[in-house]
Protein backbone atom coordinates (compact mmCIF):
# COMPACT_ATOMS: atom_id res chain seq x y z
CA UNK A 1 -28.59 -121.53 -94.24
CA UNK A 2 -28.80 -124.39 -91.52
CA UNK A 3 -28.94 -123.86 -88.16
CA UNK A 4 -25.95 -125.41 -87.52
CA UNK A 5 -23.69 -123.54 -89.53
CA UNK A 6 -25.03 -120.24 -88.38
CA UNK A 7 -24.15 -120.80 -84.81
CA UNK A 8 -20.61 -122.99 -86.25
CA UNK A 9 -19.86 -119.65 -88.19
CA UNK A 10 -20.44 -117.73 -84.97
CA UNK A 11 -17.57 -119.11 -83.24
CA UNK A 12 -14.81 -118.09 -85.97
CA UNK A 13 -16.81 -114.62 -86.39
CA UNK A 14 -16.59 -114.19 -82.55
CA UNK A 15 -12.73 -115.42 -82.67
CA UNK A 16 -12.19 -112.36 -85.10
CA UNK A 17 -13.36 -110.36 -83.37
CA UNK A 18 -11.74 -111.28 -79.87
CA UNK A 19 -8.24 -110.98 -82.16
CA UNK A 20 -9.00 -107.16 -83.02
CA UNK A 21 -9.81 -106.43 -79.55
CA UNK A 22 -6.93 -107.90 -78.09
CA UNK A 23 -4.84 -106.64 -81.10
CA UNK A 24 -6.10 -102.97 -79.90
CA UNK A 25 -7.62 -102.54 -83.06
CA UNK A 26 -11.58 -102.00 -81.98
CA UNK A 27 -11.21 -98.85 -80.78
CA UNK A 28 -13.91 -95.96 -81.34
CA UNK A 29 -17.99 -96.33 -82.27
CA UNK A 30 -17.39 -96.32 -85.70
CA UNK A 31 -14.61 -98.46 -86.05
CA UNK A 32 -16.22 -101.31 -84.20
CA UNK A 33 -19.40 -101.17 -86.46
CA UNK A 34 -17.16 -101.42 -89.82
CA UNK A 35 -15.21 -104.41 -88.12
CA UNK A 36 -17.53 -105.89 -86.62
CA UNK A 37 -19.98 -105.66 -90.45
CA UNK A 38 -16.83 -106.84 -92.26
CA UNK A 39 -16.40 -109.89 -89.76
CA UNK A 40 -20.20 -110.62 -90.59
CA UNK A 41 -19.53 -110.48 -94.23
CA UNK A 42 -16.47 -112.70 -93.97
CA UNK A 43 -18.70 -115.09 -92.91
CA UNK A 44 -21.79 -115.01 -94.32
CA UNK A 45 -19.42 -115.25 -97.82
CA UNK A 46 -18.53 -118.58 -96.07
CA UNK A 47 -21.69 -119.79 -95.71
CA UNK A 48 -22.93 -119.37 -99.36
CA UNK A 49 -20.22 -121.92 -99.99
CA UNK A 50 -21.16 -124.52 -97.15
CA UNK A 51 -23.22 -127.03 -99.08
CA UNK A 52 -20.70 -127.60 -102.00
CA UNK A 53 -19.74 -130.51 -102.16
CA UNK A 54 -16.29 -131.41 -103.75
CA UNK A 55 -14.38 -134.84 -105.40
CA UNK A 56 -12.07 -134.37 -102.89
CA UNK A 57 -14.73 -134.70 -100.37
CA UNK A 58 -17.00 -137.28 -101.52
CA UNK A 59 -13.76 -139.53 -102.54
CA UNK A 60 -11.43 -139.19 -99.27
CA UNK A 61 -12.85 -136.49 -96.17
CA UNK A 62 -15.76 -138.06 -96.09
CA UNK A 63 -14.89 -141.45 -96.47
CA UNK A 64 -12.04 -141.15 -93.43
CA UNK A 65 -14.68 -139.43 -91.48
CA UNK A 66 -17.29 -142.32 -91.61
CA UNK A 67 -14.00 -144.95 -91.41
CA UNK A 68 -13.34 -143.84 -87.96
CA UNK A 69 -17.08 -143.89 -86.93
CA UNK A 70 -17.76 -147.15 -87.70
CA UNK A 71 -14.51 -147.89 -85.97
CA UNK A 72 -14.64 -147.06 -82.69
CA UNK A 73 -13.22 -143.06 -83.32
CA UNK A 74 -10.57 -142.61 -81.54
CA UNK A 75 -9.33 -145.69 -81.53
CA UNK A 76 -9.14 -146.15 -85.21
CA UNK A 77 -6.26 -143.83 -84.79
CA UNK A 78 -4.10 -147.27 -84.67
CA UNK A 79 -5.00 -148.39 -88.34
CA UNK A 80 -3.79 -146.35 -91.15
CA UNK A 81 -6.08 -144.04 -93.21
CA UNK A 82 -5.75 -141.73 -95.56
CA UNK A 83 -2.21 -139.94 -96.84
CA UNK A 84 -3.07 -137.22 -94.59
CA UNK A 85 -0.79 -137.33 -91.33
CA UNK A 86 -2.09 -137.94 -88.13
CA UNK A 87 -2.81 -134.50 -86.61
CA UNK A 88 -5.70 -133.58 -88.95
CA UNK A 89 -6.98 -137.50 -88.85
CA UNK A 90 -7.42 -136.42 -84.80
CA UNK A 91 -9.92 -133.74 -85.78
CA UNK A 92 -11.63 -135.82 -88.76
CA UNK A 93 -11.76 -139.06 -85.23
CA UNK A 94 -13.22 -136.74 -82.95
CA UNK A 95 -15.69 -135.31 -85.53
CA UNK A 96 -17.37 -138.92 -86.00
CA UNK A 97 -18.96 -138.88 -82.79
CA UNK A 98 -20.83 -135.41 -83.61
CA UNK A 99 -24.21 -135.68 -85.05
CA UNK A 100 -23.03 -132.43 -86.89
CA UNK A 101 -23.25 -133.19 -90.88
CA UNK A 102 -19.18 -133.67 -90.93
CA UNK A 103 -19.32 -131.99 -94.31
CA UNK A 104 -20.12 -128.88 -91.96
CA UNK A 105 -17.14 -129.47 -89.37
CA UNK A 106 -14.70 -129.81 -92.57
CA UNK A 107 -15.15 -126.66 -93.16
CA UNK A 108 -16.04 -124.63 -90.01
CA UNK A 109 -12.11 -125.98 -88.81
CA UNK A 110 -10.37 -124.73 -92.07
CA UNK A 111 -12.65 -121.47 -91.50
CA UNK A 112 -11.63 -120.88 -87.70
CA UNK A 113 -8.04 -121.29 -89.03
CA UNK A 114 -8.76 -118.81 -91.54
CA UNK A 115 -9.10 -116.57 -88.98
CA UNK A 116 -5.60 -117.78 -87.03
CA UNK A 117 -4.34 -117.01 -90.66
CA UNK A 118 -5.04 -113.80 -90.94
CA UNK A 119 -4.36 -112.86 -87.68
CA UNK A 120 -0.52 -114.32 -88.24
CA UNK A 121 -0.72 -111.60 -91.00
CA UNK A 122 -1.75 -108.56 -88.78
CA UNK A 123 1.06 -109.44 -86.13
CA UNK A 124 3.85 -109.81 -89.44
CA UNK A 125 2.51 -106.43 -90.57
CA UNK A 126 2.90 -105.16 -86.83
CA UNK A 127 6.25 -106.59 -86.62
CA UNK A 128 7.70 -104.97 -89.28
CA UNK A 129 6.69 -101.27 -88.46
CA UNK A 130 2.74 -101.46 -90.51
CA UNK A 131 0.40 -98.89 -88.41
CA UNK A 132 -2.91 -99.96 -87.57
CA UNK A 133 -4.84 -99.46 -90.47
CA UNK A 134 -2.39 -101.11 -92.05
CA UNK A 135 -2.51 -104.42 -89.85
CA UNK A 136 -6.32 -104.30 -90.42
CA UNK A 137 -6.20 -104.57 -94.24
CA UNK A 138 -3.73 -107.24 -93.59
CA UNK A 139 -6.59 -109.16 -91.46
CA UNK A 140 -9.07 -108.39 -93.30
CA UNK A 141 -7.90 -108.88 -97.15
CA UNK A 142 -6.85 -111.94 -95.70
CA UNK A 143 -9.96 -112.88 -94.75
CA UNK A 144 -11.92 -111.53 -97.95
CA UNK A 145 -8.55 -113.23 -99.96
CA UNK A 146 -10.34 -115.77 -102.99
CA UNK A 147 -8.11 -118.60 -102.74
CA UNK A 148 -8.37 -118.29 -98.60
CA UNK A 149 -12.13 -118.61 -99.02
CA UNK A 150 -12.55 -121.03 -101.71
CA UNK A 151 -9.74 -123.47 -100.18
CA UNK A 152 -11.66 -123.87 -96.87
CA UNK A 153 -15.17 -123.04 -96.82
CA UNK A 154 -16.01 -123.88 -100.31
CA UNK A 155 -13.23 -126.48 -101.23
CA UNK A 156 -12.92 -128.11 -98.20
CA UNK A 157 -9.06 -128.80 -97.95
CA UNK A 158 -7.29 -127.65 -94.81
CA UNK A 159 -4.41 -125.45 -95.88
CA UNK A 160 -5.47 -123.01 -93.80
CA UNK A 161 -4.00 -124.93 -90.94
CA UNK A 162 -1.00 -125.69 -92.21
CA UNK A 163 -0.54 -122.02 -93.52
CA UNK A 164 -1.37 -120.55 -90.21
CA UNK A 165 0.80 -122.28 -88.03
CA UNK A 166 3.68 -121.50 -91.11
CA UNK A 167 2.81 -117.55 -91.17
CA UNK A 168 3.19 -117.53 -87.53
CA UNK A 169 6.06 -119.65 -87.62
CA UNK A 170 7.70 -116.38 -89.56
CA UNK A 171 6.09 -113.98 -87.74
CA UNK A 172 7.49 -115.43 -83.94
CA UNK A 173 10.58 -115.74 -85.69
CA UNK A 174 10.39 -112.05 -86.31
CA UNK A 175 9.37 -111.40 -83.00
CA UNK A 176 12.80 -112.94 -81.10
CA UNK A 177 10.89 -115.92 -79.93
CA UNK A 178 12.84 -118.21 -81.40
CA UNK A 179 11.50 -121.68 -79.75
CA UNK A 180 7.56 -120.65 -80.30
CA UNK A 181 9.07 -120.17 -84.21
CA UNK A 182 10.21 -123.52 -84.32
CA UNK A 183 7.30 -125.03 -82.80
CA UNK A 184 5.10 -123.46 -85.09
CA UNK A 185 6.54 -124.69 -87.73
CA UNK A 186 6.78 -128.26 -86.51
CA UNK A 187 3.04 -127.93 -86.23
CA UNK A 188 2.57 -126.75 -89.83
CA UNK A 189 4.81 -129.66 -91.32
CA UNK A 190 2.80 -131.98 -88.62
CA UNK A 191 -0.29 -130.77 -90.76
CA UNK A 192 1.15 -131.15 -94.36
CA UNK A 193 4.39 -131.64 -95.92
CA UNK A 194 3.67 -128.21 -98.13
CA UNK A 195 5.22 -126.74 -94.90
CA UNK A 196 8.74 -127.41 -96.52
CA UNK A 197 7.97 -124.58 -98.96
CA UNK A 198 8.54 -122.31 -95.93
CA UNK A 199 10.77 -124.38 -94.06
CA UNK A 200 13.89 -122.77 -96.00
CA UNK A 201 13.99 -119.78 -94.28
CA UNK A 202 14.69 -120.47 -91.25
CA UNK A 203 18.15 -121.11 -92.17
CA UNK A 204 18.55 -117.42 -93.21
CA UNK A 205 16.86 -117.02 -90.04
CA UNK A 206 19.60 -118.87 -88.24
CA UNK A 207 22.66 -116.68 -89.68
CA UNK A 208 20.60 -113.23 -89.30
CA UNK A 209 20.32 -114.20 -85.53
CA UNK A 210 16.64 -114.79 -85.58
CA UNK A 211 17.34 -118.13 -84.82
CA UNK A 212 19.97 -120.52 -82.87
CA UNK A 213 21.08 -123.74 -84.09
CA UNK A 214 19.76 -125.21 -80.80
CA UNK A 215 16.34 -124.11 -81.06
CA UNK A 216 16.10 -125.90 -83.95
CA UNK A 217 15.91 -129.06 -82.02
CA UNK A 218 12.30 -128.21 -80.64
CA UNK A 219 11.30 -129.16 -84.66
CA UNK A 220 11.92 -133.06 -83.38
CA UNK A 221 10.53 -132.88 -80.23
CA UNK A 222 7.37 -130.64 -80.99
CA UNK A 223 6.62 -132.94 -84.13
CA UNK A 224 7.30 -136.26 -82.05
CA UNK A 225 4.83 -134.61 -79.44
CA UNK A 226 2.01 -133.69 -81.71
CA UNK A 227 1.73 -137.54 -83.41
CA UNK A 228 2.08 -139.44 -80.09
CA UNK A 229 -1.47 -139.40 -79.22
CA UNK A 230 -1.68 -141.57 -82.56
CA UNK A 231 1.01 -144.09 -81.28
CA UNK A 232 -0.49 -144.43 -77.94
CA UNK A 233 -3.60 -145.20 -79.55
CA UNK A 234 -1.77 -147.88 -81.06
CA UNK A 235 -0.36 -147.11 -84.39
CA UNK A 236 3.66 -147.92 -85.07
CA UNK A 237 5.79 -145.59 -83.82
CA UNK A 238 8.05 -145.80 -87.14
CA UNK A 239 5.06 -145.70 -89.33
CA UNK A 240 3.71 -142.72 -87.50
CA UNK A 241 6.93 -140.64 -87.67
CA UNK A 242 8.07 -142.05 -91.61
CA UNK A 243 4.29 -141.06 -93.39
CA UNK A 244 5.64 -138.62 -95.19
CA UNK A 245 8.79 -140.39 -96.65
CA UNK A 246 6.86 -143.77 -97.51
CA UNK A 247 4.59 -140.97 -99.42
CA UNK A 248 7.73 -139.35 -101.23
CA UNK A 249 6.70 -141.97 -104.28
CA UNK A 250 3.03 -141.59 -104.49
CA UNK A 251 2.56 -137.94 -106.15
CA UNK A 252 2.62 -139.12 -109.46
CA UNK A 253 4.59 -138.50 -112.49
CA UNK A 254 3.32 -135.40 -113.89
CA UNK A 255 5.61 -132.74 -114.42
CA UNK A 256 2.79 -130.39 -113.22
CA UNK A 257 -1.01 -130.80 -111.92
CA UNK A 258 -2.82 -127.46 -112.81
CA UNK A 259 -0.25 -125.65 -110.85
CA UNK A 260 1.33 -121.97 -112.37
CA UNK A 261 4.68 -123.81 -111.61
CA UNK A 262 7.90 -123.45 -114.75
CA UNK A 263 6.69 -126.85 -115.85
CA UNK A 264 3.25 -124.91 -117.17
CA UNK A 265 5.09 -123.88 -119.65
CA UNK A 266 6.57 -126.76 -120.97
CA UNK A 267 4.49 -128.28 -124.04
CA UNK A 268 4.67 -130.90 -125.90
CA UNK A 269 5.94 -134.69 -125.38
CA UNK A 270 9.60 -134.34 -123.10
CA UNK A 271 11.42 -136.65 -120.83
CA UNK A 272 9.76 -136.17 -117.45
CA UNK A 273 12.53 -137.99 -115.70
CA UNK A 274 15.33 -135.55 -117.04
CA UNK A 275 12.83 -132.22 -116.81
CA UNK A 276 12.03 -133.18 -113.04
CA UNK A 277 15.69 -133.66 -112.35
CA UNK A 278 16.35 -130.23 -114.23
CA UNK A 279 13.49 -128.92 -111.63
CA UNK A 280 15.07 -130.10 -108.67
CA UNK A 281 18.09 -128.93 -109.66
CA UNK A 282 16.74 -125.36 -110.30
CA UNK A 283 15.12 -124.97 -106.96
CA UNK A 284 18.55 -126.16 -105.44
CA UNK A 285 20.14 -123.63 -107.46
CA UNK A 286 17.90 -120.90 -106.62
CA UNK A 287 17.91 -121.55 -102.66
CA UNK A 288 21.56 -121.09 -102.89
CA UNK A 289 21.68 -117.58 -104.33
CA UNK A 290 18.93 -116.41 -102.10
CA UNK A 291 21.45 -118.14 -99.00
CA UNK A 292 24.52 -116.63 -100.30
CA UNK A 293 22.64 -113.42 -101.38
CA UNK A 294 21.52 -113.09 -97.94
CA UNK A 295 24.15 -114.13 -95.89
CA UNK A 296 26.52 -111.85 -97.37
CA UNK A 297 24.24 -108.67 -96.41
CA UNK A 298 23.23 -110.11 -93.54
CA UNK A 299 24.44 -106.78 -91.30
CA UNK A 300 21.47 -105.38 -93.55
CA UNK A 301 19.00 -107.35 -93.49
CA UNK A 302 15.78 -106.36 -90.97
CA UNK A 303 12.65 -107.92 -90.45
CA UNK A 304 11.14 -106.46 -93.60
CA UNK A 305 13.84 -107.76 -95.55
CA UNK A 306 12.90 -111.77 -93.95
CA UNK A 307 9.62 -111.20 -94.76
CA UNK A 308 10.49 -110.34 -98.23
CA UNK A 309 13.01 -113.23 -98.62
CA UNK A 310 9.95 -115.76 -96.85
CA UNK A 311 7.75 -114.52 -99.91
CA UNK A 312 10.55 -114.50 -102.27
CA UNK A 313 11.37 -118.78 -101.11
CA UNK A 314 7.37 -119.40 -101.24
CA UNK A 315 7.19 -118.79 -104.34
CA UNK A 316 10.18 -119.52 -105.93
CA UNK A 317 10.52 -123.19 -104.41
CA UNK A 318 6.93 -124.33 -105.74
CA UNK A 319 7.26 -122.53 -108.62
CA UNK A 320 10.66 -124.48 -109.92
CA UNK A 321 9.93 -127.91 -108.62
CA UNK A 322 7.75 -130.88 -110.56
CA UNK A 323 4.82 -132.40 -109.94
CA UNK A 324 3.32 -129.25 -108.35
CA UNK A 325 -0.35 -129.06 -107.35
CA UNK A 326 -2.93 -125.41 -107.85
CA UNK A 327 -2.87 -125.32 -103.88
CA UNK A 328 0.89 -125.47 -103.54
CA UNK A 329 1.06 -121.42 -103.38
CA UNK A 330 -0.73 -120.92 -100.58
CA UNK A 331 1.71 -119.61 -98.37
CA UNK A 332 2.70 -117.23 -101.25
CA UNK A 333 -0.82 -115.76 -101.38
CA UNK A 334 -1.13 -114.97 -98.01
CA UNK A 335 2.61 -113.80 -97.36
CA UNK A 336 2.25 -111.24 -100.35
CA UNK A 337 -0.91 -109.45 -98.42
CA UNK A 338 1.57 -108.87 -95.45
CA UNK A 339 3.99 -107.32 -98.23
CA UNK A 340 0.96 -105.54 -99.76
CA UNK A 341 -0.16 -103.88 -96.50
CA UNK A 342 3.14 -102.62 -95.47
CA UNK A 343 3.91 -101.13 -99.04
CA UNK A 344 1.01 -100.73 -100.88
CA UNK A 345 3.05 -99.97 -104.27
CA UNK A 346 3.47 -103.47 -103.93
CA UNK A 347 -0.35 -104.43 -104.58
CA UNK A 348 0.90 -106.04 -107.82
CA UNK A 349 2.32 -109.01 -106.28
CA UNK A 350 -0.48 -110.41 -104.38
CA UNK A 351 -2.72 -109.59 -107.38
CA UNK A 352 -0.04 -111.58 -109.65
CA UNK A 353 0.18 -114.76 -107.41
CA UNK A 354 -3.79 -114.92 -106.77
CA UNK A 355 -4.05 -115.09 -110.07
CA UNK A 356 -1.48 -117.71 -110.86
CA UNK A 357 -3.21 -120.18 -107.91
CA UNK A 358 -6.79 -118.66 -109.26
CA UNK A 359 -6.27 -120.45 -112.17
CA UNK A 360 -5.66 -123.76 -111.04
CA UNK A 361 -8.52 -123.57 -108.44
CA UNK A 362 -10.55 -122.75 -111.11
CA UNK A 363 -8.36 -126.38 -113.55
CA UNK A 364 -9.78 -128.14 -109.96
CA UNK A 365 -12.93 -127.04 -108.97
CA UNK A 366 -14.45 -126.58 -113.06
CA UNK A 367 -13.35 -129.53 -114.27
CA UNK A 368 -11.46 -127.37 -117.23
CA UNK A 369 -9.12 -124.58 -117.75
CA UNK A 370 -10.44 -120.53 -118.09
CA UNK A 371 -7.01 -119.81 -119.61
CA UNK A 372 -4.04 -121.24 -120.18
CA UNK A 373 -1.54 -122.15 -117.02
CA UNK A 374 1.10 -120.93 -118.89
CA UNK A 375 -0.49 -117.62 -118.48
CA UNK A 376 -0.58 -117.70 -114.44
CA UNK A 377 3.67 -119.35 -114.55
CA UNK A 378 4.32 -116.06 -116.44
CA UNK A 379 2.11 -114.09 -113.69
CA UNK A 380 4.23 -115.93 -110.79
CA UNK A 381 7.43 -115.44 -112.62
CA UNK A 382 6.75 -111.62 -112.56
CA UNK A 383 5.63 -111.14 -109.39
CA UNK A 384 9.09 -113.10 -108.45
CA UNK A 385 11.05 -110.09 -109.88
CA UNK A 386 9.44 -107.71 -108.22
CA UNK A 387 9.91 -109.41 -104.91
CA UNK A 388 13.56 -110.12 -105.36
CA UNK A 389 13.09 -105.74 -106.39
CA UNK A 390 11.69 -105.31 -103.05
CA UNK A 391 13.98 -107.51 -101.27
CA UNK A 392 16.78 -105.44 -102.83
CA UNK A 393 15.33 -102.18 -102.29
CA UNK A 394 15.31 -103.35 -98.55
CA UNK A 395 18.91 -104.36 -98.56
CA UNK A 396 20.31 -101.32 -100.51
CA UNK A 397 18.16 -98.34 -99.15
CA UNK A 398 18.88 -98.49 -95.82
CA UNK A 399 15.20 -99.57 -95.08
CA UNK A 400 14.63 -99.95 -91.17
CA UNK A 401 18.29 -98.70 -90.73
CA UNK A 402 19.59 -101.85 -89.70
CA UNK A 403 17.44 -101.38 -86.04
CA UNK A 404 15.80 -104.94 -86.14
CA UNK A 405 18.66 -106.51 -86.79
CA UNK A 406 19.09 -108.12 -82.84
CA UNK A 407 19.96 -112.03 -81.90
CA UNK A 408 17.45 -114.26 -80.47
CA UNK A 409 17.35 -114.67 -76.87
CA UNK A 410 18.41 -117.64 -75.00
């Protein structure tokens, strides 16, 4: 292992470690020894993956990396590159200047975010009532998750950022501080438009008095904040803020790209135009029950319940609309460890929808299928009914007793 990624590994390690102190969770001789060997391990599982080197990488990262250095870094910020929005192209800038292999610094930013990830998942599990062992499995599962450590420190792709600021997007939500919610979430979508797999929510969150309409208006202003470095570096203001919809007709006309998505299980030839429509359609449908479903118990709804219904949206959304990618579940993997650690009986979930994304990482990174994707839709579609099961049993059996049920503050 190279020098440099030992002591870049050390800096995520040592971040872990600073969240279970702070978190109150490295407490007694013995329990700092098995935290402190599991942290190791986290990483040191990381950096057997360091040196692969993906399509994705060869063809794009490192492309846009060695773009901006033979343009001035930071200042190649003005001239568009890539289809990934600006706030990642600011890390991909400054790392041109490093003599760091950038292959290295890919990774090592998706893996310190790994860490912000799993951390959003001990404070979700805290927030809804989870004990302490119970926020450290979340942590640490999270940590040890496959598709967590194959996205970032093998893969290279950066959904780690995007899915922490998401997870704690939820989980500030949860904690009545409603304008950090709503800036975290800006930042996710900021990231990567996958954040709108999440983004639903926050309307329940708005009618369960998580939320107010008003704070909703730091979305704008945080996401107009986060790309102005970009415009002052000279890049159009309109082009800057509109990336994503001048995207909207570049993801191709596949109903489905090795994702566990409903369209998996279509075969044979079919009019994509009228199946996509018939996609759309169904995730329309399908946010509307869960809306009306929760807004008519919304007296009895508490914070496990949102987490539930967060799960229950980040899976359902991706799973009904076309043109789905294998990565498009992220949010779903990591949100059903939260569920997992608070109610263990609910292990089968997490173990469903790792699955389901395991087999389109494996479509990606292989180069051909282990089984077929129909078999991970049918995994996803189960562990869908026994969300919307715990989301009921929530509702119905007086879980929480209605205590967490307060407004946000001003």
């Amino acid at each position: 292992m190279e020098l440099e990624v030992i002591l870049g590994l050390a800096v995520p390690g040592a971040f872990a470690l600073a969240v279970l102190y702070f978190e109150g969770l490295l407490r007694g001789r013995r329990t700092v020894i098995i935290c402190c060997v599991l942290v190791v391990s986290a990483m040191l599982v990381r950096g057997a993956c360091m040196e692969h080197r993906t399509l994705d990488y060869e063809n794009f990262l490192a492309v846009w990396v060695e773009f901006f250095r033979e343009n001035g870094g930071w200042r190649a910020l003005s001239r568009s590159i890539g289809n990934y929005n600006v706030p990642y192209l600011y890390f991909l800038a400054l790392f041109s200047y490093s003599g760091v292999p950038d292959l290295y610094l890919i990774k090592l930013l998706s893996i310190f975010f790994d860490v912000a990830l799993a951390w959003a998942v001990l404070r979700l599990v805290r927030v809804c009532a989870g004990g302490a062992l119970a926020q450290a499995a979340g942590f640490f599962v999270t940590l040890f998750l496959p598709t967590v450590v194959l996205n970032g420190a093998y893969w290279g792709q950066c959904d780690s950022i995007y899915g922490a600021f998401a997870l704690w997007g939820v989980c500030l939500a949860l904690e009545r501080r409603p304008v950090l919610s709503v800036a975290s979430v800006a930042l996710s979508f900021a990231f990567k438009l996958q954040a709108v797999f999440v983004m639903p929510v926050y309307l329940v969150f708005v009618f369960t008095g998580r939320i107010k309409w008003k704070h909703l208006l730091v979305f704008p202003l945080t996401y107009f904040i986060v790309v102005l470095p970009a415009v002052l570096a000279g890049r159009p203001l309109m082009d800057t803020l509109l990336l994503y919809f001048r995207q909207a007709g570049s993801v191709g006309d596949a109903l489905n790209y090795n994702s566990s998505s409903v369209f998996a299980l279509v075969r044979g030839d079919v009019d994509r135009q009228i199946f996509s429509l018939l996609g759309i359609a169904g995730a329309a449908a399908f946010l509307l029950l869960v809306y009306a479903w929760m807004f008519f118990r919304r007296r009895d709804v508490t914070d496990r319940t949102l987490l539930c219904c967060s799960l229950l949206i980040c899976l359902g959304v991706p799973f009904l609309l076309p043109h789905m990618h294998e990565r498009y579940f992220f949010i779903a993997d990591v949100l059903s460890l939260a569920l997992a650690a608070l109610a263990p009986q609910m292990a089968l979930i997490p173990a469903l929808v790792s699955f389901g994304s395991l087999l389109g990482y494996y479509a990606y990174l292989n180069m051909r299928y282990l089984l077929p994707m129909r078999y991970g839709a049918c995994a996803l579609a189960l562990a869908m009914l026994v969300t919307v099961f715990c989301l009921a049993s929530t509702l119905y059996a007086g879980e929480g007793e209605g205590e967490d049920t307060g407004e946000a503050p001003e």
